[in-house]
Protein backbone atom coordinates (compact mmCIF):
# COMPACT_ATOMS: atom_id res chain seq x y z
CA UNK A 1 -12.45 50.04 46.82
CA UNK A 2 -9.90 48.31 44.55
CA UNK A 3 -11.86 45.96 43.16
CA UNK A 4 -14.56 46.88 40.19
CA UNK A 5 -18.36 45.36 40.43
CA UNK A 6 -18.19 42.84 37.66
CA UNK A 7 -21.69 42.61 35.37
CA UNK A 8 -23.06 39.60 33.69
CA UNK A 9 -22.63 39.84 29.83
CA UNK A 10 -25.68 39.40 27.34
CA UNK A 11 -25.54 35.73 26.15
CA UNK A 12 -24.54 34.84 22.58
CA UNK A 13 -26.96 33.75 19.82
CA UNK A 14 -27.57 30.68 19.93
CA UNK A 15 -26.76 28.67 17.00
CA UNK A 16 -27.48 25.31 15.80
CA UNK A 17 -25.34 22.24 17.78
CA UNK A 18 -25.76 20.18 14.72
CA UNK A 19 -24.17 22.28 12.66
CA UNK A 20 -21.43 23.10 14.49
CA UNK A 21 -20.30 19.99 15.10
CA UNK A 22 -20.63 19.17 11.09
CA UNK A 23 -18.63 22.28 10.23
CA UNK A 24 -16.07 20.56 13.06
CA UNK A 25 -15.61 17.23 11.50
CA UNK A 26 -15.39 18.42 7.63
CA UNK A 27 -11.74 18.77 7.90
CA UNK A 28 -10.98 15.31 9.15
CA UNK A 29 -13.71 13.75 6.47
CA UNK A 30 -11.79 16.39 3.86
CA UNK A 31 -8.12 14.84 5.50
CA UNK A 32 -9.49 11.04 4.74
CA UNK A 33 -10.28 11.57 1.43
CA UNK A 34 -7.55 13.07 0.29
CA UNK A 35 -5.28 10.58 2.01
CA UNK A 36 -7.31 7.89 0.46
CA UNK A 37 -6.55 8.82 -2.82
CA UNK A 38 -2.83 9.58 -2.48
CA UNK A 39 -1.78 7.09 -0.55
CA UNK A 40 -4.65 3.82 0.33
CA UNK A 41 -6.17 3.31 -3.40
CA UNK A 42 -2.60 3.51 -5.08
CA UNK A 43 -1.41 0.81 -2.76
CA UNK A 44 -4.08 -1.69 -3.33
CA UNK A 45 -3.89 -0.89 -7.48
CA UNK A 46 0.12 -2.10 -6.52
CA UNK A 47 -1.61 -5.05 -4.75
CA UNK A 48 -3.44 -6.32 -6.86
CA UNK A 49 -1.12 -6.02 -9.69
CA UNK A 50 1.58 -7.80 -8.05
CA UNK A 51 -0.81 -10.66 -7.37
CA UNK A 52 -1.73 -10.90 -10.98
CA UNK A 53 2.04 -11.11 -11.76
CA UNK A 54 2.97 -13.90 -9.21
CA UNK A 55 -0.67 -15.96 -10.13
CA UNK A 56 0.28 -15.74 -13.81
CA UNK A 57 4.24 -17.24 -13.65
CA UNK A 58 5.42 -20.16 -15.74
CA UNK A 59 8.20 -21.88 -15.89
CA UNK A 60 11.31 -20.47 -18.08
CA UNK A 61 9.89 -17.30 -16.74
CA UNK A 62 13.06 -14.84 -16.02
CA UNK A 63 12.53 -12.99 -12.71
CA UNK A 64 14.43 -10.89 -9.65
CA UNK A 65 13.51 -11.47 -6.32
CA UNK A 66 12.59 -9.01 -3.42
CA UNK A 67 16.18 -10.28 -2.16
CA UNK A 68 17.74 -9.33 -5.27
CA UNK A 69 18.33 -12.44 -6.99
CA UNK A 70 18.06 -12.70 -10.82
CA UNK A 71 16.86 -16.40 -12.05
CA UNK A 72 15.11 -18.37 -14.26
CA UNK A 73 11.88 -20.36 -12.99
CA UNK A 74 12.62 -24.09 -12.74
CA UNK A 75 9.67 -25.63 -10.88
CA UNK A 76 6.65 -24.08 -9.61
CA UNK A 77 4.63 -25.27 -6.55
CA UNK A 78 1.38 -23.23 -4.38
CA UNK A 79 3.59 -21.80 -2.58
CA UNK A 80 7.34 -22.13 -3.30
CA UNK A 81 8.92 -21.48 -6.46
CA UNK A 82 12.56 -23.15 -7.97
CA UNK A 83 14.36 -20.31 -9.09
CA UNK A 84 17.89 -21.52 -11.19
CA UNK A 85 20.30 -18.89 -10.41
CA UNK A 86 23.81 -20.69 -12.29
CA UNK A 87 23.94 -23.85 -13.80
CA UNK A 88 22.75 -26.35 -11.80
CA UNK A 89 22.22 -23.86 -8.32
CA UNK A 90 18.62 -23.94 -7.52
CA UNK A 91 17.17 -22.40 -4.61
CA UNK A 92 13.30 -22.00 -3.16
CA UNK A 93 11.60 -19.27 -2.84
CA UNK A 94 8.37 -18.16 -1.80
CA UNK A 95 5.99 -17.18 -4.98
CA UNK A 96 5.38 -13.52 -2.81
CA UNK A 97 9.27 -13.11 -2.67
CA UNK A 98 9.24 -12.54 -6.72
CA UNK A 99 9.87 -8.47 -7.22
CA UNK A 100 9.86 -8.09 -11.44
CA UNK A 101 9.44 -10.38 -14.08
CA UNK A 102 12.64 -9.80 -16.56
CA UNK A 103 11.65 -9.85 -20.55
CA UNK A 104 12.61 -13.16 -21.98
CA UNK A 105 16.68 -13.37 -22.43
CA UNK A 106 17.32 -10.77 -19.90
CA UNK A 107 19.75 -13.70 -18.04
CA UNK A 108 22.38 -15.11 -20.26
């Protein structure tokens, strides 16, 4: 006929499931840590220096907002902040909004 007898194969040796499935998952742990320290701990170092910089403002302080504005700290409140961006313009802004803290006589 056209068709062959088919035979059963011997069966492989068996290994260990638990092992396997470790050897499986070490490049995803591998992937995690890596992207942990490229990308998650470098981000929360930023963190938590930007919320050292906007805890530690004072007044006269010379800053740039996240909008781009360049001012000089008038008032400070919890949450808002008085920034004076021309003689006698004011305008509020939240104490999160503050980007960079200029060196003293940055503004003229």
């Amino acid at each position: 006929m056209l068709i062959s007898t088919a035979y059963a194969q011997a069966a492989p040796a068996a290994t260990s499931g638990a092992e396997s499935s470790l050897l499986s998952l070490l490049p995803l742990v591998l992937m995690f840590v890596v992207l942990y320290f490229i990308m998650i701990r470098p981000q929360m170092k930023r963190q938590k220096e930007h919320k050292a910089m906007v805890e530690a403002l004072a007044k006269g302080d010379e800053i740039v907002t996240a909008g781009g504005l360049a001012g000089r700290i008038s008032k400070l409140g919890d949450s808002y902040i008085g920034v004076e961006i021309a003689d006698g313009v004011e305008v509020q802004v939240q104490r999160n909004a503050v980007a960079q803290v200029l060196p003293k006589g940055t503004l003229k």
